[in-house]
Protein backbone atom coordinates (compact mmCIF):
# COMPACT_ATOMS: atom_id res chain seq x y z
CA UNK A 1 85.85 87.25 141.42
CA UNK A 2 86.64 83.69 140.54
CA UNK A 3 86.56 82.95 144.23
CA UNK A 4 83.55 80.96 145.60
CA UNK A 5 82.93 81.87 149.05
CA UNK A 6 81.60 78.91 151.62
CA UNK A 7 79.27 79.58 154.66
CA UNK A 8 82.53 79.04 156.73
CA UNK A 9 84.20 81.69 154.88
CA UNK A 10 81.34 83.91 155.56
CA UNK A 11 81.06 83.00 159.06
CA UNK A 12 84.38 83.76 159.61
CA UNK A 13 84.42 87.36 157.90
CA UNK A 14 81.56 88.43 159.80
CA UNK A 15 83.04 87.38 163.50
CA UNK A 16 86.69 88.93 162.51
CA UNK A 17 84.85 92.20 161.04
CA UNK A 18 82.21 92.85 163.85
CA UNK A 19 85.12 94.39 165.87
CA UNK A 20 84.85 97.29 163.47
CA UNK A 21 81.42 97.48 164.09
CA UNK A 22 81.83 98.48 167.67
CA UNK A 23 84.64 100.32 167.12
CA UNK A 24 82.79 102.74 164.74
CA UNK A 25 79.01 102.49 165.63
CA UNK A 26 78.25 104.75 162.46
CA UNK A 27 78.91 102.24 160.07
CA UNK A 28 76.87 102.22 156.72
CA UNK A 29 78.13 99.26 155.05
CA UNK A 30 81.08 96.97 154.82
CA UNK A 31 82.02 95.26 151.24
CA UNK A 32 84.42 92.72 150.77
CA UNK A 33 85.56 91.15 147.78
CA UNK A 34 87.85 88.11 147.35
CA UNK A 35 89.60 87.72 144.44
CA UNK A 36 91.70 84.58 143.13
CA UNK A 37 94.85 85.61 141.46
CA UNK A 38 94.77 84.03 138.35
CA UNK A 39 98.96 84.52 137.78
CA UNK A 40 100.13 85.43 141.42
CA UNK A 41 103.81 87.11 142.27
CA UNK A 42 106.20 84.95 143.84
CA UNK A 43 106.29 87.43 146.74
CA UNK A 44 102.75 87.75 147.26
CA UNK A 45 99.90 85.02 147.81
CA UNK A 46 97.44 83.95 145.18
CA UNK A 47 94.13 85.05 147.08
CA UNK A 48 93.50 88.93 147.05
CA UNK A 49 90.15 90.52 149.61
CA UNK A 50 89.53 94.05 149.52
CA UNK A 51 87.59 95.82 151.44
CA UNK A 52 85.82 99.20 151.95
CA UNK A 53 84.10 100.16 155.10
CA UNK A 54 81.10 103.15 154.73
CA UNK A 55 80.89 105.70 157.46
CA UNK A 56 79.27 109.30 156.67
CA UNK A 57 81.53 111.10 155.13
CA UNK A 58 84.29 108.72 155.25
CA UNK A 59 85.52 105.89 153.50
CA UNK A 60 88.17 103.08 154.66
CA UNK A 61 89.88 100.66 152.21
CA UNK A 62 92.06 98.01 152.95
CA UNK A 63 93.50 94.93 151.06
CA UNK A 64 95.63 92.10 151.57
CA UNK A 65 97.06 89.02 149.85
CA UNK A 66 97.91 85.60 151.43
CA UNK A 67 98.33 81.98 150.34
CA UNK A 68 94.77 81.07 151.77
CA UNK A 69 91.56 83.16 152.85
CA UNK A 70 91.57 83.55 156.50
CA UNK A 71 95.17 85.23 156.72
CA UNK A 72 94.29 87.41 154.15
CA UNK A 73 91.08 88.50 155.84
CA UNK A 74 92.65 88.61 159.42
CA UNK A 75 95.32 91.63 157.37
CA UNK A 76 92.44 93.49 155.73
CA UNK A 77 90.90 93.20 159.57
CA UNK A 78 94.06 94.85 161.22
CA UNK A 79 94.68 97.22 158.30
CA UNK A 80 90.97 98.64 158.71
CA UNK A 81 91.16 98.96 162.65
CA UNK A 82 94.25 100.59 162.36
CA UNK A 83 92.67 103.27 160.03
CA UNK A 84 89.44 103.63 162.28
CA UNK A 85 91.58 103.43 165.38
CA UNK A 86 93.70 106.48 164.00
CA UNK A 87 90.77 108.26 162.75
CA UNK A 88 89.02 108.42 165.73
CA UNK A 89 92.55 109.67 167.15
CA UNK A 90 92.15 112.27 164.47
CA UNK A 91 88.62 113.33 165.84
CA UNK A 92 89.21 113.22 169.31
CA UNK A 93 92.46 115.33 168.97
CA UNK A 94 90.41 117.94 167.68
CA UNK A 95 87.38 118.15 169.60
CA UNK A 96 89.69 118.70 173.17
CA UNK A 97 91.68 121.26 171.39
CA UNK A 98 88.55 122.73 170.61
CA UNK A 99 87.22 122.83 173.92
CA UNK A 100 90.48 123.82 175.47
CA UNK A 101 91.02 126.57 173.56
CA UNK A 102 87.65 127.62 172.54
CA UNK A 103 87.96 127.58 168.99
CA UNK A 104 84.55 127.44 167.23
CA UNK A 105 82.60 128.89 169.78
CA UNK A 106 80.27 131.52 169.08
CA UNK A 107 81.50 134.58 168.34
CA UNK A 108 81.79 137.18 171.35
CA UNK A 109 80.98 141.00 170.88
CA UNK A 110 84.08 143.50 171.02
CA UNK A 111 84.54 144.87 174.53
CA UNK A 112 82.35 148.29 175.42
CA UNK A 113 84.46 151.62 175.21
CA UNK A 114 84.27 152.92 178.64
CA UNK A 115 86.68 156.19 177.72
C-alpha cells in the first residue's frame, strides 16, 4: 500500500524468503505486503512489510519496520525462521516423547486372569 515495488525489490524478497521454503517444505503460500508509513514514529522507520507464511494448519506472521526496504525485509525474514525454527522444535519434541513413551499407540487389551 502506497509502496511501489521494483523487480530488484522482488528479486531480493524471493532469495531472502526461499530459506523458509526449505526449512518448511509444506509451504502453501507466502504474502508480503509493504506498506509506506504515511506519518511514521520517531522510533520506528517509515516503511512497514508484513508477512504471513501458509502451512496446513498453521499460520506464521511477522512484521517489521525500517528506514528502507531491505532491512525491513531481512527482520520479517529472521522473525519468520525463528517461528518455523521453534515450531518444528515444538513438533519434534513431541513426536520422540511419543515414541519414547508410547503414548498414542494403539490401545493394548487388559492382561488375561490366570487365577
Amino acid at each position: 500500500r502506497g509502496l511501489p515495488v521494483s523487480d530488484e525489490i522482488r528479486e531480493q524478497a524471493e532469495h531472502k524468503l526461499a530459506r523458509l521454503a526449505r526449512l518448511e517444505p509444506r509451504t502453501t503460500r507466502l504474502e508480503l505486503e509493504f506498506v509506506a508509513e504515511h506519518h511514521p514514529s520517531p522510533t520506528n522507520g517509515d516503511k512497514l512489510i508484513k508477512a504471513s507464511l501458509h502451512v496446513p494448519r498453521r499460520t506464521f506472521r511477522a512484521h517489521a519496520e525500517a528506514a528502507d526496504v531491505r532491512t525491513a525485509l531481512d527482520d520479517v525474514a529472521e522473525k519468520l525462521e525463528r517461528q518455523v525454527r521453534d515450531h518444528h522444535g515444538k513438533r519434534l519434541s513431541r513426536w520422540r516423547r511419543r515414541v519414547r513413551f508410547g503414548g498414542r499407540s494403539a490401545p493394548q487389551a487388559p492382561p488375561a486372569d490366570t487365577g
